[in-house]
N, C-alpha and C. Protein backbone atom coordinates (compact mmCIF):
# COMPACT_ATOMS: atom_id res chain seq x y z
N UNK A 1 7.11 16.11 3.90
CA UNK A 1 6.07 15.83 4.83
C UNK A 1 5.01 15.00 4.13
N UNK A 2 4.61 14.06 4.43
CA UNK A 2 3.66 13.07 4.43
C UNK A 2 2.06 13.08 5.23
N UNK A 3 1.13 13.46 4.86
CA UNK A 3 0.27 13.37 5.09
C UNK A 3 -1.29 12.89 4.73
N UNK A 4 -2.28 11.95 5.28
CA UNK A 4 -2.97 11.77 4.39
C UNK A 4 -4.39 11.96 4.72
N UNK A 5 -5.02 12.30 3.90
CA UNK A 5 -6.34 13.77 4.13
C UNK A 5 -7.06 11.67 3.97
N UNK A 6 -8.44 12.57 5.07
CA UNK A 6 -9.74 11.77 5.15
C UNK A 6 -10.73 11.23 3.81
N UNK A 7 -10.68 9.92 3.48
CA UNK A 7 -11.07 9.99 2.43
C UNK A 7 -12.63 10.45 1.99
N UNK A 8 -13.30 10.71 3.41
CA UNK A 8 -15.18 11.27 3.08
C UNK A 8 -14.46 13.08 2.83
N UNK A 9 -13.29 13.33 3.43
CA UNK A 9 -13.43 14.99 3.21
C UNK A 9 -12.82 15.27 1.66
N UNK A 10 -13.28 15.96 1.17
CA UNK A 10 -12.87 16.47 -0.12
C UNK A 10 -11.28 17.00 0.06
N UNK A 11 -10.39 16.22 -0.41
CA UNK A 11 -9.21 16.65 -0.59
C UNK A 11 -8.63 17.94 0.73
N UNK A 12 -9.24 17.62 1.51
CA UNK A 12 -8.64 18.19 2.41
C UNK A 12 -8.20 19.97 2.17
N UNK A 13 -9.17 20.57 2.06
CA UNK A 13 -9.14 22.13 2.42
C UNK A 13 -8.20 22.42 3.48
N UNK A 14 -8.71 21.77 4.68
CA UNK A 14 -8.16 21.63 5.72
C UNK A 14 -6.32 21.53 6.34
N UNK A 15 -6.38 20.07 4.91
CA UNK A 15 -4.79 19.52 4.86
C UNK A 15 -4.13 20.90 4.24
N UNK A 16 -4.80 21.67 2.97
CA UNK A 16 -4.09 22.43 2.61
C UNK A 16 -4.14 23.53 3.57
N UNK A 17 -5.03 24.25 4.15
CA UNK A 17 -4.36 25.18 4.93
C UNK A 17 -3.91 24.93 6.28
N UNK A 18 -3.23 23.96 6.67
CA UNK A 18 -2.38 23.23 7.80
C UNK A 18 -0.97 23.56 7.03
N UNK A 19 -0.64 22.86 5.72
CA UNK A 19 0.63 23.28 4.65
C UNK A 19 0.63 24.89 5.25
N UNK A 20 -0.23 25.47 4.66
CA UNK A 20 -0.03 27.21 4.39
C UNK A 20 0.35 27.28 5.96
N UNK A 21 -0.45 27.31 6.82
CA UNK A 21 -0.25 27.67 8.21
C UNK A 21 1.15 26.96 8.95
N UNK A 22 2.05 25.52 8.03
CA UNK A 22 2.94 25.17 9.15
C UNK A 22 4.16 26.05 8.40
N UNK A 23 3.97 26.40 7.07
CA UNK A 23 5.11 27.25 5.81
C UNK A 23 4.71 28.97 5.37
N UNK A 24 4.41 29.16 6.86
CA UNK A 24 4.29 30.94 6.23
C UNK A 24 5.13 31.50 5.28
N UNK A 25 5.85 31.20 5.57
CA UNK A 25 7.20 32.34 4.76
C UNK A 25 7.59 31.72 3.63
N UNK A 26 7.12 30.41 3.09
CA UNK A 26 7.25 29.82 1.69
C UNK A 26 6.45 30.64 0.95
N UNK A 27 7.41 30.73 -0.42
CA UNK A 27 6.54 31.45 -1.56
C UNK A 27 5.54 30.90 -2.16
N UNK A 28 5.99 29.34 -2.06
CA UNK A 28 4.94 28.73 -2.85
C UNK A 28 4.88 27.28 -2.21
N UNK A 29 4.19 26.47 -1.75
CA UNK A 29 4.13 25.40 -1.23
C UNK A 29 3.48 24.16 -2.58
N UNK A 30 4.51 23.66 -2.80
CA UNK A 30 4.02 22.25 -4.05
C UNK A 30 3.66 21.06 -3.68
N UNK A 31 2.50 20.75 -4.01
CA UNK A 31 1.83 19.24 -3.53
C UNK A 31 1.55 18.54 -4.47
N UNK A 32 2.32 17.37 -3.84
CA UNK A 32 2.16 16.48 -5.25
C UNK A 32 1.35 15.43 -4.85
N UNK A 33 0.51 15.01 -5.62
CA UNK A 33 -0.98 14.30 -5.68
C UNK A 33 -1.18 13.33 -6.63
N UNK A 34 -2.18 11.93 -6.23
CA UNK A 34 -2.20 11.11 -7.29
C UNK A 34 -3.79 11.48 -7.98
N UNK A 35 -4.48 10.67 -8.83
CA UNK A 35 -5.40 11.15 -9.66
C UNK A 35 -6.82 10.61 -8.90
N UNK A 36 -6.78 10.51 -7.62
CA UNK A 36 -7.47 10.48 -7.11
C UNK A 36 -8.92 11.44 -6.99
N UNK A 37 -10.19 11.64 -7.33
CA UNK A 37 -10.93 12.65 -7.62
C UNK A 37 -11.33 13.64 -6.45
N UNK A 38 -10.97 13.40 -5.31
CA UNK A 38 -10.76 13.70 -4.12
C UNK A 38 -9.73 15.35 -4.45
N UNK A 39 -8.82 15.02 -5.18
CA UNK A 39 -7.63 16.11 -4.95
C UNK A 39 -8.32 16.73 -6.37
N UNK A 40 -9.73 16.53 -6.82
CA UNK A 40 -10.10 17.63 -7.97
C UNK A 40 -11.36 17.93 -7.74
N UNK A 41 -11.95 17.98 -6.27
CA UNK A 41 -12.83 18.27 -6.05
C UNK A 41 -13.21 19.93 -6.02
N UNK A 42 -14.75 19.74 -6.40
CA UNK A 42 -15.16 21.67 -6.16
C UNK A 42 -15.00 21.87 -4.93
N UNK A 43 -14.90 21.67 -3.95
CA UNK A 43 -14.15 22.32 -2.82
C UNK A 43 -12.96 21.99 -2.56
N UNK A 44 -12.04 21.19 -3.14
CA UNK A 44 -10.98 21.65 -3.02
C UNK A 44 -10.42 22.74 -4.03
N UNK A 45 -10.87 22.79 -5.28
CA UNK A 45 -10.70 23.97 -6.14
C UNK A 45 -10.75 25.43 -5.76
N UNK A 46 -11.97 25.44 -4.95
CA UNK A 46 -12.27 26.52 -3.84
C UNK A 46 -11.50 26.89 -3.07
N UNK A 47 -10.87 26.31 -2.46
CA UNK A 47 -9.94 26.36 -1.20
C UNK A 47 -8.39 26.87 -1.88
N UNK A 48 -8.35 26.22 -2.90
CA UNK A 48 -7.26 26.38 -3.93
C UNK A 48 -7.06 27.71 -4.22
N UNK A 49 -8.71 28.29 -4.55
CA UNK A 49 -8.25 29.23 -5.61
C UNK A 49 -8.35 30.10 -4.31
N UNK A 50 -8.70 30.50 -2.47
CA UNK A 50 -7.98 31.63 -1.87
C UNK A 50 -6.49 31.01 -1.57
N UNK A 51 -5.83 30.18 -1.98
CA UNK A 51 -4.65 30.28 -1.80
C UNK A 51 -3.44 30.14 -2.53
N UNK A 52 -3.45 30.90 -3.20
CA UNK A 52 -2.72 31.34 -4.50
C UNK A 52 -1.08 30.43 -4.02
N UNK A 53 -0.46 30.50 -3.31
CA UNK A 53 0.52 29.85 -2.64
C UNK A 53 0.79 28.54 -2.65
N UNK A 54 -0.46 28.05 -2.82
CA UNK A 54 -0.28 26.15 -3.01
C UNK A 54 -0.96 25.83 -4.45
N UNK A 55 0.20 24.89 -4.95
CA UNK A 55 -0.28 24.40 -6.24
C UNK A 55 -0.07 22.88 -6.22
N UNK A 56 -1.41 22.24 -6.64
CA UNK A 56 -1.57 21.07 -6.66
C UNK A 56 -0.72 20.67 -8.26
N UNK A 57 0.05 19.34 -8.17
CA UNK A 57 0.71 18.68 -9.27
C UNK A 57 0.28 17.78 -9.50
N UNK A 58 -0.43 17.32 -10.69
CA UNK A 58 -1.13 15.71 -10.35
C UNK A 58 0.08 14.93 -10.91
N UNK A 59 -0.05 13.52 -10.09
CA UNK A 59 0.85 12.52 -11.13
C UNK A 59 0.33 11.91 -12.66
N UNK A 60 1.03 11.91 -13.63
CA UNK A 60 0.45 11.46 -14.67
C UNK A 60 -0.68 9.86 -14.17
N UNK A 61 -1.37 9.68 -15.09
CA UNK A 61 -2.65 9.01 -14.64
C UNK A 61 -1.92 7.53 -14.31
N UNK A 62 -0.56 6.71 -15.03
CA UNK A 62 0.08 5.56 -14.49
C UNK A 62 1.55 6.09 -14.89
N UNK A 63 2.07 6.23 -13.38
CA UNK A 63 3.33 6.55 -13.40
C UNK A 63 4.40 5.81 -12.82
N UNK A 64 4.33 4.59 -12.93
CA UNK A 64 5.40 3.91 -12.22
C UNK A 64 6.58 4.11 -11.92
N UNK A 65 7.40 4.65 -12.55
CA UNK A 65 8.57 5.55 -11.71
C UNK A 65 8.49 6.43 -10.68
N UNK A 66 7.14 7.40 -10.79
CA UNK A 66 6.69 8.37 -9.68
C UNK A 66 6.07 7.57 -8.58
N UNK A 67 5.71 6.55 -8.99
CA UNK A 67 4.84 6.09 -7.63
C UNK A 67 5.82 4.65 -7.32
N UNK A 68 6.52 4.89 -6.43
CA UNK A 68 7.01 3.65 -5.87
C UNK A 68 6.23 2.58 -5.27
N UNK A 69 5.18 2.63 -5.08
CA UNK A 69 3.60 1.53 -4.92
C UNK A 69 3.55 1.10 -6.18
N UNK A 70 3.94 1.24 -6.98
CA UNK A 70 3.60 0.49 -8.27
C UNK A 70 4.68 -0.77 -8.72
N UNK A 71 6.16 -0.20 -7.93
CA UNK A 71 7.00 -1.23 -8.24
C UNK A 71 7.09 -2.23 -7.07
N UNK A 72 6.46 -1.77 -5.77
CA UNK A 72 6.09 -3.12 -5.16
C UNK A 72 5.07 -3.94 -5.61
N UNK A 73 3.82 -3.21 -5.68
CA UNK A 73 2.78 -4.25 -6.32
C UNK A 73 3.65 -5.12 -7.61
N UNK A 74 4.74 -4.68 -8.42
CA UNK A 74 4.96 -5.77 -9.56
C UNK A 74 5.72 -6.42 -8.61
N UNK A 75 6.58 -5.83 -8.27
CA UNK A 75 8.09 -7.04 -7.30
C UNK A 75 6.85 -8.12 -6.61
N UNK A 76 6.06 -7.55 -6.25
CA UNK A 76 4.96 -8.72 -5.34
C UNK A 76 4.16 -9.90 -6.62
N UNK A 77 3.94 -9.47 -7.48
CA UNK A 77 2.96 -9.86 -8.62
C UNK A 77 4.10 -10.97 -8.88
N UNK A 78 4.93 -10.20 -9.06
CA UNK A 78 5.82 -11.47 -9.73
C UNK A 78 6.88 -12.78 -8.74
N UNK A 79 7.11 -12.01 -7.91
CA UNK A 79 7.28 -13.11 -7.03
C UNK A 79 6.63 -13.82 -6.19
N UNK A 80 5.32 -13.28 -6.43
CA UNK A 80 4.66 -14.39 -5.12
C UNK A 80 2.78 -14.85 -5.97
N UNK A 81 2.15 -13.54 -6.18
CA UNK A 81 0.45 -13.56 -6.65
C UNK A 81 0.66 -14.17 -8.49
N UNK A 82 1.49 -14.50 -8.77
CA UNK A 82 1.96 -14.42 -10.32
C UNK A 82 1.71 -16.36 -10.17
N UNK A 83 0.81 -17.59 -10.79
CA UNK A 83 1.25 -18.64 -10.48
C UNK A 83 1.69 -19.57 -9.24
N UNK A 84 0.79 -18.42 -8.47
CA UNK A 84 0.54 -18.97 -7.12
C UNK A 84 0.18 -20.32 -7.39
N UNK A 85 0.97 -21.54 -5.88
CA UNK A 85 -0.29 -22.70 -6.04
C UNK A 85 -1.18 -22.68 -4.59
N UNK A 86 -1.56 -21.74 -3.91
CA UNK A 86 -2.05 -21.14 -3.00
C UNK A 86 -3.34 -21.92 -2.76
N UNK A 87 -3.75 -22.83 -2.33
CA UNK A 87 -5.19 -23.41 -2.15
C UNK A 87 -6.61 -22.87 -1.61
N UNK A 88 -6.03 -21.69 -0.66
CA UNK A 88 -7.00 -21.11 0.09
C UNK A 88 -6.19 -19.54 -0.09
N UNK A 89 -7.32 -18.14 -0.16
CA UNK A 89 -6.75 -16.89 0.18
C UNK A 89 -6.26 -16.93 0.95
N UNK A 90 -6.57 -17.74 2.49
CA UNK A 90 -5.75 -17.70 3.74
C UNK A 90 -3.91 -17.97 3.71
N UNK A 91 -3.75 -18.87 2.54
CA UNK A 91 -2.68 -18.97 2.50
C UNK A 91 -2.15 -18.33 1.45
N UNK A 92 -3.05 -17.82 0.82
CA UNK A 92 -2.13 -16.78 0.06
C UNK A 92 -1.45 -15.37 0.56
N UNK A 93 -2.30 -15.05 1.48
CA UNK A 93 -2.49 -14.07 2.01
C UNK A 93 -0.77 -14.32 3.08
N UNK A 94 -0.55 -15.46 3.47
CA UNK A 94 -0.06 -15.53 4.25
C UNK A 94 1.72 -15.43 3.62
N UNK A 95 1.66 -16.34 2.49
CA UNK A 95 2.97 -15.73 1.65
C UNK A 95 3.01 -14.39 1.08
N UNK A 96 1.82 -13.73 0.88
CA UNK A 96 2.30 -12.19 0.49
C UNK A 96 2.74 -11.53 1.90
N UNK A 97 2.12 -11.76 3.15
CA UNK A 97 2.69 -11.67 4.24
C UNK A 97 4.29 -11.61 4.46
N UNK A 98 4.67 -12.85 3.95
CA UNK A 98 6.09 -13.42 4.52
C UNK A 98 6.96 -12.39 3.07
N UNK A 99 7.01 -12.42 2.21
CA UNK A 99 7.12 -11.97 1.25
C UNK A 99 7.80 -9.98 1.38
N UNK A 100 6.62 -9.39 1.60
CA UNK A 100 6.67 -8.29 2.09
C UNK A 100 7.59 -8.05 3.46
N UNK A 101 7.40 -8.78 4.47
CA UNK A 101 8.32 -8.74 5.69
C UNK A 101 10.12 -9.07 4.91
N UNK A 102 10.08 -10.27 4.82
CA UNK A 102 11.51 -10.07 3.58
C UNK A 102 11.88 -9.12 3.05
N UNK A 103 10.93 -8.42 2.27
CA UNK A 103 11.51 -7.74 1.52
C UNK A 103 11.90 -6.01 2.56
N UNK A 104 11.23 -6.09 3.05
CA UNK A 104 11.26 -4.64 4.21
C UNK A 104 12.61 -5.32 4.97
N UNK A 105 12.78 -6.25 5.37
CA UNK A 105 14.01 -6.47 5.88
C UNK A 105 14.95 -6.19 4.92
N UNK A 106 15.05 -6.70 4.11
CA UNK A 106 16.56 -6.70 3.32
C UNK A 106 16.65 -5.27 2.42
N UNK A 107 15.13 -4.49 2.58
CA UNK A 107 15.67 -3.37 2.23
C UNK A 107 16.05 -2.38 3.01
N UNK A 108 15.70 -2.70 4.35
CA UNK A 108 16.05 -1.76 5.32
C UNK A 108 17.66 -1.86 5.83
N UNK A 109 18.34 -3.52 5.45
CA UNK A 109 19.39 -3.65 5.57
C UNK A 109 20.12 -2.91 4.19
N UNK A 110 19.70 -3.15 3.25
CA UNK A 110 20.53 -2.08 2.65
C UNK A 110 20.58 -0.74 2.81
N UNK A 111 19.89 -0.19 2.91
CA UNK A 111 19.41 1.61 3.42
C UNK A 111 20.49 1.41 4.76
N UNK A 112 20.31 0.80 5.89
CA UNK A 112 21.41 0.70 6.85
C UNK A 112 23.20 0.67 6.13
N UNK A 113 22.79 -0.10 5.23
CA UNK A 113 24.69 -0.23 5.05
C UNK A 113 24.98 1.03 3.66
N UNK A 114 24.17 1.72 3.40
CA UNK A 114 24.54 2.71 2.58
C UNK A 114 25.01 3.78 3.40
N UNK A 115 24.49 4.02 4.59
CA UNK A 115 23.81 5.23 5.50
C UNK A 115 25.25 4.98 6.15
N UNK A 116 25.65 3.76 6.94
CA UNK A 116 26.25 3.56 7.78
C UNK A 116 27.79 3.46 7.17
């Protein structure tokens, strides 16, 4: 499950007891989190510590294997923002555009022909 807490609310007290309340009968509910200061806030610590049941995991501080956002930003860096000859942001903007749509296509065609 995918969800993503408000960034003015402190790590989401809230988000966590929505977890507890949709997984009663889990022993332990694991959330895995980036190092965002949001997910180490004193009220979320609070919230934490009445619910013995959920344990926050942080990701190491640069984890590029764990965070698959990290290997698009390079696949992007290097094929397109890397030696740009881009004259205006407008047109840069517009090949990271085209770029990204490509690439969501041809990965969604593979995910299709694995699946299928």
């Amino acid at each position: 499950m995918r969800l993503r807490a408000a960034r003015r609310r402190p790590h989401s007290p809230s988000l966590l007891r929505h977890l507890r309340r949709a997984h009663p009968r889990a022993r332990v509910i694991h959330v895995i989190v980036d190092n965002y200061s949001i997910h180490d806030s004193r009220q979320t610590r609070l919230a934490l510590a009445a619910m013995p049941k959920v344990r926050l995991h942080f990701l190491p501080p640069y984890s590029p294997t764990f965070n698959p956002i990290e290997r698009l930003w390079l696949d992007l860096h290097a094929e397109v923002t890397r030696n740009h000859r881009c004259r205006t942001l407008e047109e840069l903007m517009k090949e990271v555009d085209h770029h990204l749509r490509y690439r969501n296509r041809t990965r969604a065609t593979s995910i299709t022909n694995v699946v299928a």
